[in-house]
PDB file of N, CA and C in Angstrom:
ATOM      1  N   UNK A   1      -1.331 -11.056   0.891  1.00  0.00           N
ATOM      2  CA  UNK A   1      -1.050  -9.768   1.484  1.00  0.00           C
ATOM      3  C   UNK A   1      -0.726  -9.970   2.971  1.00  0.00           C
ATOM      4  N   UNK A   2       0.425  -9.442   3.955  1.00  0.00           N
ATOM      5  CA  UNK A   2       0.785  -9.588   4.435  1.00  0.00           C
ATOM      6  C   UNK A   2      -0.360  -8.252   5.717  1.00  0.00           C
ATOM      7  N   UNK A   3      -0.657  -8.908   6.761  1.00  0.00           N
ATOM      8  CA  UNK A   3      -0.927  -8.130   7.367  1.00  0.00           C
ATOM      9  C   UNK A   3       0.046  -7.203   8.460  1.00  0.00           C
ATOM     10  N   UNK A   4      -0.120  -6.010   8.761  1.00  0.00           N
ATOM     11  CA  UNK A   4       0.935  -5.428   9.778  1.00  0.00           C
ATOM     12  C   UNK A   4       0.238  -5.053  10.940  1.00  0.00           C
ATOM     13  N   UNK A   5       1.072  -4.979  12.007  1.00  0.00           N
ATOM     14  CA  UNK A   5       0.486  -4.727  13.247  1.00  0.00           C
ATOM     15  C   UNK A   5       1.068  -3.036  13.957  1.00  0.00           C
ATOM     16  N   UNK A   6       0.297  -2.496  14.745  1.00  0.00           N
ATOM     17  CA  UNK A   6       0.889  -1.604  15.069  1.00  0.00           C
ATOM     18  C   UNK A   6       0.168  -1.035  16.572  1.00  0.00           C
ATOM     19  N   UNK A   7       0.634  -0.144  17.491  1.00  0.00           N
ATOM     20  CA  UNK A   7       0.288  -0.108  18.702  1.00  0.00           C
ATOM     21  C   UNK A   7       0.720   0.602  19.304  1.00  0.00           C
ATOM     22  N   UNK A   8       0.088   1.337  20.472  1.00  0.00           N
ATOM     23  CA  UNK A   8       1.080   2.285  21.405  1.00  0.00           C
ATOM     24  C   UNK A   8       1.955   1.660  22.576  1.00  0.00           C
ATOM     25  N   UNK A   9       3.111   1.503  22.806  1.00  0.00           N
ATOM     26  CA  UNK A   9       4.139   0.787  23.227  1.00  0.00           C
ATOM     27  C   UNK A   9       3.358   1.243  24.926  1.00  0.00           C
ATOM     28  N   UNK A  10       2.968   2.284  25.465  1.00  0.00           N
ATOM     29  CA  UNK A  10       2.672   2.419  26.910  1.00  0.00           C
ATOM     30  C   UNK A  10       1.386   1.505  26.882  1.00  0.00           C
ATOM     31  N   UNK A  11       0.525   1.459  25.929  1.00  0.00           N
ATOM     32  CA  UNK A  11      -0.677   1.260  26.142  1.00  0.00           C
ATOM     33  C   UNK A  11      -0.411  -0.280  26.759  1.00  0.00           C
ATOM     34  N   UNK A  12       0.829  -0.984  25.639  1.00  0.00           N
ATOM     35  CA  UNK A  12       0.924  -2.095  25.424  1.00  0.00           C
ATOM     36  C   UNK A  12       1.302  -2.732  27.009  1.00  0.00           C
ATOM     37  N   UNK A  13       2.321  -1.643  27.702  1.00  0.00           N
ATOM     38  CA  UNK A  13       2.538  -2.159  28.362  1.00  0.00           C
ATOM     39  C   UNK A  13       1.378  -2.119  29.882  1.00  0.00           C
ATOM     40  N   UNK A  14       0.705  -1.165  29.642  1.00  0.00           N
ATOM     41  CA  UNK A  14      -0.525  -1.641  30.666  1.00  0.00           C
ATOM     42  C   UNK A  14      -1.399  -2.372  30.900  1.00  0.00           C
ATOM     43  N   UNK A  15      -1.567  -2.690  29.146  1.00  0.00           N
ATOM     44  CA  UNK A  15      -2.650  -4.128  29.235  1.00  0.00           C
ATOM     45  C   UNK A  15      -1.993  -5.083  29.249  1.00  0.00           C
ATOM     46  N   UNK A  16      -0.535  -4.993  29.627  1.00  0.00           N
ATOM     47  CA  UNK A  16      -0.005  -6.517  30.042  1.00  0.00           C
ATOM     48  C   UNK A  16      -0.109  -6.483  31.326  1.00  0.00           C
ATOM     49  N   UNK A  17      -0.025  -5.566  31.948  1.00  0.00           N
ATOM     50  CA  UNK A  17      -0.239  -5.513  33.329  1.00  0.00           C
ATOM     51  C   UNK A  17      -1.778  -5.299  34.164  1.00  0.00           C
ATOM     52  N   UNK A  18      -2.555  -5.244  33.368  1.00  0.00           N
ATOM     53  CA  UNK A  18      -3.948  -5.149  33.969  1.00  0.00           C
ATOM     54  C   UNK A  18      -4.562  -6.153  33.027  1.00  0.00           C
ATOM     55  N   UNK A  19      -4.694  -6.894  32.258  1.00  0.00           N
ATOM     56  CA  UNK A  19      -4.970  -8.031  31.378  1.00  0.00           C
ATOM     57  C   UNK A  19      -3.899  -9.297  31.302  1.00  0.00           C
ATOM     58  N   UNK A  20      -2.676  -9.298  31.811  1.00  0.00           N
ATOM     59  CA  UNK A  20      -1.788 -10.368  31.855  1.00  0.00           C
ATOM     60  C   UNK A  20      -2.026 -10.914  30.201  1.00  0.00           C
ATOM     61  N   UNK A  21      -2.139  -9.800  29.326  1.00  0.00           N
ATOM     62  CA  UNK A  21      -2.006 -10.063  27.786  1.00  0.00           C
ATOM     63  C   UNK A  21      -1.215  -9.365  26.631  1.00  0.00           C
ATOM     64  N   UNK A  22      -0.189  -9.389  26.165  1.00  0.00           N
ATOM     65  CA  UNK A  22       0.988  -8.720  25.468  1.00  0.00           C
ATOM     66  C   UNK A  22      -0.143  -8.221  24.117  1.00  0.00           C
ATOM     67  N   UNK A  23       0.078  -6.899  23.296  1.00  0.00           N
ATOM     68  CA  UNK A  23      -0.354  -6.701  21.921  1.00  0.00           C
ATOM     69  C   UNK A  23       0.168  -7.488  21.273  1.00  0.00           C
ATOM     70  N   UNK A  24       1.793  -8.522  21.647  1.00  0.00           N
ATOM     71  CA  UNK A  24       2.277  -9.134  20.560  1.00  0.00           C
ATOM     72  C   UNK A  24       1.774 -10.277  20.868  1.00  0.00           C
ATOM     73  N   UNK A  25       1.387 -10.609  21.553  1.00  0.00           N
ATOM     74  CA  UNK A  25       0.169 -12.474  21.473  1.00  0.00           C
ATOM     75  C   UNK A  25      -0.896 -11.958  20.882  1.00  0.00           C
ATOM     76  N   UNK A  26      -1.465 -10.756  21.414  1.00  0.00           N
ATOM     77  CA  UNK A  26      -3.159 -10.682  20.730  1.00  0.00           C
ATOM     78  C   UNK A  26      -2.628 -10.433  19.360  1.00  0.00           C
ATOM     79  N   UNK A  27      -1.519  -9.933  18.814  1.00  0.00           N
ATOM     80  CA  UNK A  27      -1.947 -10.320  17.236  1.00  0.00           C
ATOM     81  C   UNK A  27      -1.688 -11.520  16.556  1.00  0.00           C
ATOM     82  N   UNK A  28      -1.325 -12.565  17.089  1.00  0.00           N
ATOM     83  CA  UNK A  28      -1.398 -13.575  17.027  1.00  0.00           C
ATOM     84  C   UNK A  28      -2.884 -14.659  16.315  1.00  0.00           C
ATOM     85  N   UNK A  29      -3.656 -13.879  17.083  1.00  0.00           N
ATOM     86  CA  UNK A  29      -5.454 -14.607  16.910  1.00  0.00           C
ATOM     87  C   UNK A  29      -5.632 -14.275  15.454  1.00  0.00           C
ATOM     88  N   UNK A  30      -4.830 -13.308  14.646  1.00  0.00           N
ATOM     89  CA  UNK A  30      -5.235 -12.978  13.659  1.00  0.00           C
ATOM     90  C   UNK A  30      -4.677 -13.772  12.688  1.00  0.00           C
ATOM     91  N   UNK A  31      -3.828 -14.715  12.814  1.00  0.00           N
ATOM     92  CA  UNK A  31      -3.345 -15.931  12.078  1.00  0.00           C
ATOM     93  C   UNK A  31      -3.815 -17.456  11.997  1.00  0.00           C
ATOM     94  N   UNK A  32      -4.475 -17.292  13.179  1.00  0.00           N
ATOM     95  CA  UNK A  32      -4.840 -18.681  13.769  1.00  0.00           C
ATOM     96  C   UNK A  32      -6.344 -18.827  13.523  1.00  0.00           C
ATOM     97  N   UNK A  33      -7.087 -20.112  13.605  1.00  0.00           N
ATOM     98  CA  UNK A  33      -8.425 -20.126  13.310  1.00  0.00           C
ATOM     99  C   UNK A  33      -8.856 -21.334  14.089  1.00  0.00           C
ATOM    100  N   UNK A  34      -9.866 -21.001  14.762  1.00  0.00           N
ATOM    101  CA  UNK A  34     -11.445 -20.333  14.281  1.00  0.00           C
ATOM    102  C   UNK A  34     -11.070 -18.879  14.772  1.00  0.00           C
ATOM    103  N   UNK A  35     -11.279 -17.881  13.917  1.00  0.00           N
ATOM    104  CA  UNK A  35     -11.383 -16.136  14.597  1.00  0.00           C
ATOM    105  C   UNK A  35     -12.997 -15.695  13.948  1.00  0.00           C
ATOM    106  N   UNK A  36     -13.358 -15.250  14.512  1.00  0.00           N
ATOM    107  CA  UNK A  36     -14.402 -14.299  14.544  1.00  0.00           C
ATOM    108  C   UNK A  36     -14.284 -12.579  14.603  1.00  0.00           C
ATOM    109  N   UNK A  37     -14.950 -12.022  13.824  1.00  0.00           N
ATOM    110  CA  UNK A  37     -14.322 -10.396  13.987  1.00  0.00           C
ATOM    111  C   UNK A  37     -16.302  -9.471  13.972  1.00  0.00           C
ATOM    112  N   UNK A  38     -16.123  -8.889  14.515  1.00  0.00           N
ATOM    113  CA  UNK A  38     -17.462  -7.928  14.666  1.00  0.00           C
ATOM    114  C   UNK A  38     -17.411  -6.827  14.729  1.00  0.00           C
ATOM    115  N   UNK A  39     -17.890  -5.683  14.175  1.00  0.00           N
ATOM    116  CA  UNK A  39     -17.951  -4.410  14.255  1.00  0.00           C
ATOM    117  C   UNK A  39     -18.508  -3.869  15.442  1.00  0.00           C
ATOM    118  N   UNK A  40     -17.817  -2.952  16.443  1.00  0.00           N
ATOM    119  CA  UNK A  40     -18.310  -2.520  17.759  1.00  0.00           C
ATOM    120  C   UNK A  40     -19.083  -0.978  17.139  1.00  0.00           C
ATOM    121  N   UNK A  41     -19.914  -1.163  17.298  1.00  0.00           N
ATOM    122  CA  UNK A  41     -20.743   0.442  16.758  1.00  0.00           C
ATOM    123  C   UNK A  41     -20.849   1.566  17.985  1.00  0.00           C
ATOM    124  N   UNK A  42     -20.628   0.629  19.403  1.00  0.00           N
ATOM    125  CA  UNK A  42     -20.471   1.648  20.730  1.00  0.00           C
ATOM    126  C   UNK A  42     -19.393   2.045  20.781  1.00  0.00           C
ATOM    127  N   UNK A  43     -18.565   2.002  20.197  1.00  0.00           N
ATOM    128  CA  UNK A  43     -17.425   2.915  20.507  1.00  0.00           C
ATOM    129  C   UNK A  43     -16.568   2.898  19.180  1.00  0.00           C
ATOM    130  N   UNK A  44     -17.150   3.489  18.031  1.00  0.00           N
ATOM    131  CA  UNK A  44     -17.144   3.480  16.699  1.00  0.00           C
ATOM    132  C   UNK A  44     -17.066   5.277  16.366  1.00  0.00           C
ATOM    133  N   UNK A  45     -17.308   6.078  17.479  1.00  0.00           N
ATOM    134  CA  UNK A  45     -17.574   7.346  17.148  1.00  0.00           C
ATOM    135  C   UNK A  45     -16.661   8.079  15.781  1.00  0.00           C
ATOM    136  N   UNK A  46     -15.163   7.871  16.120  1.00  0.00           N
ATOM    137  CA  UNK A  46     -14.113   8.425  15.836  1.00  0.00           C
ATOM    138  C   UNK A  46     -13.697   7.836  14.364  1.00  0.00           C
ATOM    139  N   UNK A  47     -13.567   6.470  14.390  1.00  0.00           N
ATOM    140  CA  UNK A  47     -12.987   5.498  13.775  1.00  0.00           C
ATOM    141  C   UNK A  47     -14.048   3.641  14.412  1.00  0.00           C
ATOM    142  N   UNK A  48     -13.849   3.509  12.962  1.00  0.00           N
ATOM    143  CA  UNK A  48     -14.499   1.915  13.092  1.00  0.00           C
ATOM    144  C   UNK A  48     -13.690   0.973  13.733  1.00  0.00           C
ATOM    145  N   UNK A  49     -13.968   0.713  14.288  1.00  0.00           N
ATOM    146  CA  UNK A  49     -13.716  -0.493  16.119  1.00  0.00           C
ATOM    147  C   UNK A  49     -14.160  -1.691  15.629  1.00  0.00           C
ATOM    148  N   UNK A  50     -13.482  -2.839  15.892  1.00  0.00           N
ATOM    149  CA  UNK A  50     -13.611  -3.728  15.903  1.00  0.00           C
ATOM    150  C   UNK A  50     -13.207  -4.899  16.784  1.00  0.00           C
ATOM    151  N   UNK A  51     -14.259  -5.808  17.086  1.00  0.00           N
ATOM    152  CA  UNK A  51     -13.938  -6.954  18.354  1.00  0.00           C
ATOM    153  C   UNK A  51     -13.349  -8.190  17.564  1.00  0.00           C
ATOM    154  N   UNK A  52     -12.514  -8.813  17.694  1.00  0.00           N
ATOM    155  CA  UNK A  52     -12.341 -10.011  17.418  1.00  0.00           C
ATOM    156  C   UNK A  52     -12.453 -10.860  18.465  1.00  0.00           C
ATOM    157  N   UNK A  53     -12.371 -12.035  18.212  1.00  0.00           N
ATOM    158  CA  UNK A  53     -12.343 -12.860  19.636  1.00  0.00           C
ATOM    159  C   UNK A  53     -11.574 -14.568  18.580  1.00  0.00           C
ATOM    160  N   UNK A  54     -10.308 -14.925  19.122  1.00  0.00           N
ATOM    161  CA  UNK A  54     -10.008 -16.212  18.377  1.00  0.00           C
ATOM    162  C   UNK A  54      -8.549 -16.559  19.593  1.00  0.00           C
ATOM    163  N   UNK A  55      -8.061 -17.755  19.081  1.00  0.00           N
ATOM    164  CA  UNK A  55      -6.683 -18.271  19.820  1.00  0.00           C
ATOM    165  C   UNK A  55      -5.898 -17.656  19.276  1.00  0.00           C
ATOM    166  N   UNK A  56      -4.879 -17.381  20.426  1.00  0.00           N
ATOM    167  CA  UNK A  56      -3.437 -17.243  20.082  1.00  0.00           C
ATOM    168  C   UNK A  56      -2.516 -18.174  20.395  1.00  0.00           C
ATOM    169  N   UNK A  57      -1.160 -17.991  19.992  1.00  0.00           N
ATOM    170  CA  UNK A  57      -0.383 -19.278  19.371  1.00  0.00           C
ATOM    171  C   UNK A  57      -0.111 -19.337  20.725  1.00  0.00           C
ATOM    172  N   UNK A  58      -0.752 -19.131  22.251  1.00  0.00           N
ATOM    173  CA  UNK A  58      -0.390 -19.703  23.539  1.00  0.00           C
ATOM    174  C   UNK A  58      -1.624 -20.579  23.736  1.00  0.00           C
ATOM    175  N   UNK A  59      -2.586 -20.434  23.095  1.00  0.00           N
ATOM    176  CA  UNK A  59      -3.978 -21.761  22.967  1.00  0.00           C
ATOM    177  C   UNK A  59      -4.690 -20.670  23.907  1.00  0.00           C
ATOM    178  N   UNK A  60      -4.418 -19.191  24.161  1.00  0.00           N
ATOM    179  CA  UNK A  60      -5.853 -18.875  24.864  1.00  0.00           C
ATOM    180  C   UNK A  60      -6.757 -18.096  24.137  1.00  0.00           C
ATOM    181  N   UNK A  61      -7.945 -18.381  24.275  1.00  0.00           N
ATOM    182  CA  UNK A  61      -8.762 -17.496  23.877  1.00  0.00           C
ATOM    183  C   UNK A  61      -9.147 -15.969  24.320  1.00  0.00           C
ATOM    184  N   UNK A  62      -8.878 -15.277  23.170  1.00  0.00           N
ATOM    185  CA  UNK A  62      -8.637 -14.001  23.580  1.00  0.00           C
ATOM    186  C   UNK A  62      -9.842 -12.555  22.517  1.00  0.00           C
ATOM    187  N   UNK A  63      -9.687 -11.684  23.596  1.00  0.00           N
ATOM    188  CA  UNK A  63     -10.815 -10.521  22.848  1.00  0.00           C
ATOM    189  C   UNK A  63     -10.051  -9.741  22.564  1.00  0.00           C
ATOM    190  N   UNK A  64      -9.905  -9.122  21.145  1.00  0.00           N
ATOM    191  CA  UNK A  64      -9.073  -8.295  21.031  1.00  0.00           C
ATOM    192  C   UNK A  64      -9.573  -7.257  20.192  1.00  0.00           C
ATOM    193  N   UNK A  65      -9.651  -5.783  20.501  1.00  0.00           N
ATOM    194  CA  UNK A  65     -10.434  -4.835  20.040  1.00  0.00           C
ATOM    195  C   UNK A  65      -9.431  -4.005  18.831  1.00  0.00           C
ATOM    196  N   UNK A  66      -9.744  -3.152  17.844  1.00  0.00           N
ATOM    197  CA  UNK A  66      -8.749  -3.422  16.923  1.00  0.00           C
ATOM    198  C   UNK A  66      -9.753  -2.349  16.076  1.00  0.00           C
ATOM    199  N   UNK A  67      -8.672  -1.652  15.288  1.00  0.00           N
ATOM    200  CA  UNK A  67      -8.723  -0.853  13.970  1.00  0.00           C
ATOM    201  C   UNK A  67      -8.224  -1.008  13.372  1.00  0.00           C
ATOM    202  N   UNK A  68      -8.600  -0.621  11.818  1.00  0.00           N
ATOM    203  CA  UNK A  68      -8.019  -0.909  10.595  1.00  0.00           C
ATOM    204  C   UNK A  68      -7.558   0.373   9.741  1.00  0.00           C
ATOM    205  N   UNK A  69      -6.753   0.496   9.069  1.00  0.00           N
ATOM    206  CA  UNK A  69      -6.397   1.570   8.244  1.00  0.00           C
ATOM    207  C   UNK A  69      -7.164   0.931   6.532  1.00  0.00           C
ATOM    208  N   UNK A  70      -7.505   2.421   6.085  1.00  0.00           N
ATOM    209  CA  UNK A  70      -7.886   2.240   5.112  1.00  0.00           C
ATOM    210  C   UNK A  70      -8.255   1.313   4.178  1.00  0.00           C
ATOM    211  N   UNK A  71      -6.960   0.374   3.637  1.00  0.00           N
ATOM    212  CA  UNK A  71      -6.186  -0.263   2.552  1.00  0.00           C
ATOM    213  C   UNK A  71      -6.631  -1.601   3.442  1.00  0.00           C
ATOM    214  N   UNK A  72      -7.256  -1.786   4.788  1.00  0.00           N
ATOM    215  CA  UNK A  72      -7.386  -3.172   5.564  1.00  0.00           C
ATOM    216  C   UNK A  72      -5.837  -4.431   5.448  1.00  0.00           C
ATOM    217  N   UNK A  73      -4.647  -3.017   5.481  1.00  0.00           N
ATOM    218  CA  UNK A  73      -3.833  -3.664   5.568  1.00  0.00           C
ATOM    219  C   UNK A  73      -2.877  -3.429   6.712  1.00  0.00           C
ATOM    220  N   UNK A  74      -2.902  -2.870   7.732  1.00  0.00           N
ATOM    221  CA  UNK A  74      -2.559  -2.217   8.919  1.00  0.00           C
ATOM    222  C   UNK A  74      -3.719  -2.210   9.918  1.00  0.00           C
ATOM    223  N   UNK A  75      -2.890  -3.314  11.197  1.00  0.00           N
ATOM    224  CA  UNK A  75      -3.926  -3.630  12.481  1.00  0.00           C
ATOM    225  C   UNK A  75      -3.892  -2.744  13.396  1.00  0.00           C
ATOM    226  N   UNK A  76      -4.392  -1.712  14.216  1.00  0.00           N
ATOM    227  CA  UNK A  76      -3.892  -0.897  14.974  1.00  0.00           C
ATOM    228  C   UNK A  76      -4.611  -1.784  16.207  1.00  0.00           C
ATOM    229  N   UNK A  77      -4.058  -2.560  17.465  1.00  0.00           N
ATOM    230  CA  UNK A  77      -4.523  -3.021  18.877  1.00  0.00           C
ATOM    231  C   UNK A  77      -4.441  -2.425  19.913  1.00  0.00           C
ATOM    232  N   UNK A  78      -6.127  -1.538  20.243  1.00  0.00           N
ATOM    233  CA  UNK A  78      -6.365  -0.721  21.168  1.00  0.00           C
ATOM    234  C   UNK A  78      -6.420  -1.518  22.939  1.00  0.00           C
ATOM    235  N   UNK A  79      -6.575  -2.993  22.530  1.00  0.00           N
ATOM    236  CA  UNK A  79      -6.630  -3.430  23.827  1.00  0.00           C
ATOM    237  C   UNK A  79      -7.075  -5.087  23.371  1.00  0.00           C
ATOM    238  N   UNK A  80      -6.645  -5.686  24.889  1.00  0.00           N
ATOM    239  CA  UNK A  80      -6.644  -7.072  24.350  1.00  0.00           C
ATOM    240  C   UNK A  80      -6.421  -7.802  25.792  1.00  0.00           C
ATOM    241  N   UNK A  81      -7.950  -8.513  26.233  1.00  0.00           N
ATOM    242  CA  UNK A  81      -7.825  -9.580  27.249  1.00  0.00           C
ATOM    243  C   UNK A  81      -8.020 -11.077  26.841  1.00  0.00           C
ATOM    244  N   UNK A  82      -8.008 -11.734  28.166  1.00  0.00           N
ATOM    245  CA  UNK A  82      -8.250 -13.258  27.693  1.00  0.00           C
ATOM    246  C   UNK A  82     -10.209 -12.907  27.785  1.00  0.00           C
ATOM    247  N   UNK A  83     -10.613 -14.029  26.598  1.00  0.00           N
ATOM    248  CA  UNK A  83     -12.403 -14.184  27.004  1.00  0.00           C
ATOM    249  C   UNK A  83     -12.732 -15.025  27.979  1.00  0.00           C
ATOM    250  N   UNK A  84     -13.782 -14.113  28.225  1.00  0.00           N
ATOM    251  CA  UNK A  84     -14.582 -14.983  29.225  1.00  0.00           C
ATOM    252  C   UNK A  84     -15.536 -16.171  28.796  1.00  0.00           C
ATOM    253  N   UNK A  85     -16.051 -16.869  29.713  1.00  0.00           N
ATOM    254  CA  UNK A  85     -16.482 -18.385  29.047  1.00  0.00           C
ATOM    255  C   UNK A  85     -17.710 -18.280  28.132  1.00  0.00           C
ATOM    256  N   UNK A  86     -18.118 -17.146  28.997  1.00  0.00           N
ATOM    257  CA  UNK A  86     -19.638 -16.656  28.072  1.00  0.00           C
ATOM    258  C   UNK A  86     -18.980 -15.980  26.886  1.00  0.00           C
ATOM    259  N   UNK A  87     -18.175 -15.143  26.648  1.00  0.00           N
ATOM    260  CA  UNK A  87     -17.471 -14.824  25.115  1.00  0.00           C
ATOM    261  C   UNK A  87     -17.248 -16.257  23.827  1.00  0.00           C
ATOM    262  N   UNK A  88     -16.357 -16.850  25.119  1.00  0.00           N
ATOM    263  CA  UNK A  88     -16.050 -18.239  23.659  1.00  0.00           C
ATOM    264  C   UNK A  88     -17.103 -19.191  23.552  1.00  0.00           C
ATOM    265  N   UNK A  89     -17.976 -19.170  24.703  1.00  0.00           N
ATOM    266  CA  UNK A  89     -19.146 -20.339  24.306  1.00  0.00           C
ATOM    267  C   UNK A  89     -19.904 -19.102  23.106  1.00  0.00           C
ATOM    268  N   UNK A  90     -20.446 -18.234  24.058  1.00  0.00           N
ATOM    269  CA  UNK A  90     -21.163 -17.187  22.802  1.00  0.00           C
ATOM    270  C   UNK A  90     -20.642 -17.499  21.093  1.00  0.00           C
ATOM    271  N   UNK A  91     -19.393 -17.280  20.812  1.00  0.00           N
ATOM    272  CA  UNK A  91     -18.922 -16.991  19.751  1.00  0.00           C
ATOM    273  C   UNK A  91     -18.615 -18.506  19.038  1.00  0.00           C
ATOM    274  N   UNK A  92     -18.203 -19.731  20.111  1.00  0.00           N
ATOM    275  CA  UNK A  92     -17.476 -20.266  18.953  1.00  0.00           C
ATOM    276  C   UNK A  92     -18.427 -22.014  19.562  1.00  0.00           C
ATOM    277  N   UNK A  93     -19.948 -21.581  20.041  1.00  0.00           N
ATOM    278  CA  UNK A  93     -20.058 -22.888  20.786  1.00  0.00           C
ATOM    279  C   UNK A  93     -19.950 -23.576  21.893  1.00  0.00           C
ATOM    280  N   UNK A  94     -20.548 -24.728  22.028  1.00  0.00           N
ATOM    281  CA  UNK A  94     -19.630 -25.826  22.702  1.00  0.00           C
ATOM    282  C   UNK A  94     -20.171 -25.471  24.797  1.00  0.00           C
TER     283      UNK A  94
END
């Protein structure tokens, strides 16, 4: 099953400019491995939130916050920075 991505084109373009991170790299982490994914329950009110944190095909490690449609076949990317050292040691070690 093919996953799809989807996003608000202004949003996209602010978190490239206040995160120096495109929505089209952060969906990237979702192909690549080691990824990690966690349910954010603080800001879950509306709709279920979710953190990922994995590489993208530029080798950085990145946090990328994220909803799912129904069918868990449609990514919606609410926002997306690089992690911090305490994120990727936290999550992946090392």
């Amino acid at each position: 099953m093919q996953i799809q991505f989807e996003w608000d084109d202004e949003k996209n373009r602010s978190n490239k400019k206040k995160h120096a991170v495109s929505f089209e790299e952060a969906a990237t982490i979702f192909s690549n491995f080691p990824l990690e994914v966690f349910f954010d329950p603080h800001h879950s009110e509306h709709e279920s939130r979710y953190i990922a944190v994995g590489y993208s095909n530029m080798q950085r490690c990145l946090l990328v916050v994220h909803c799912e449609n129904q069918s868990g076949t449609k990514i919606r990317i609410i926002s997306a920075r690089k992690a911090t050292r305490k994120e990727s040691k936290d999550v992946f070690g090392g």
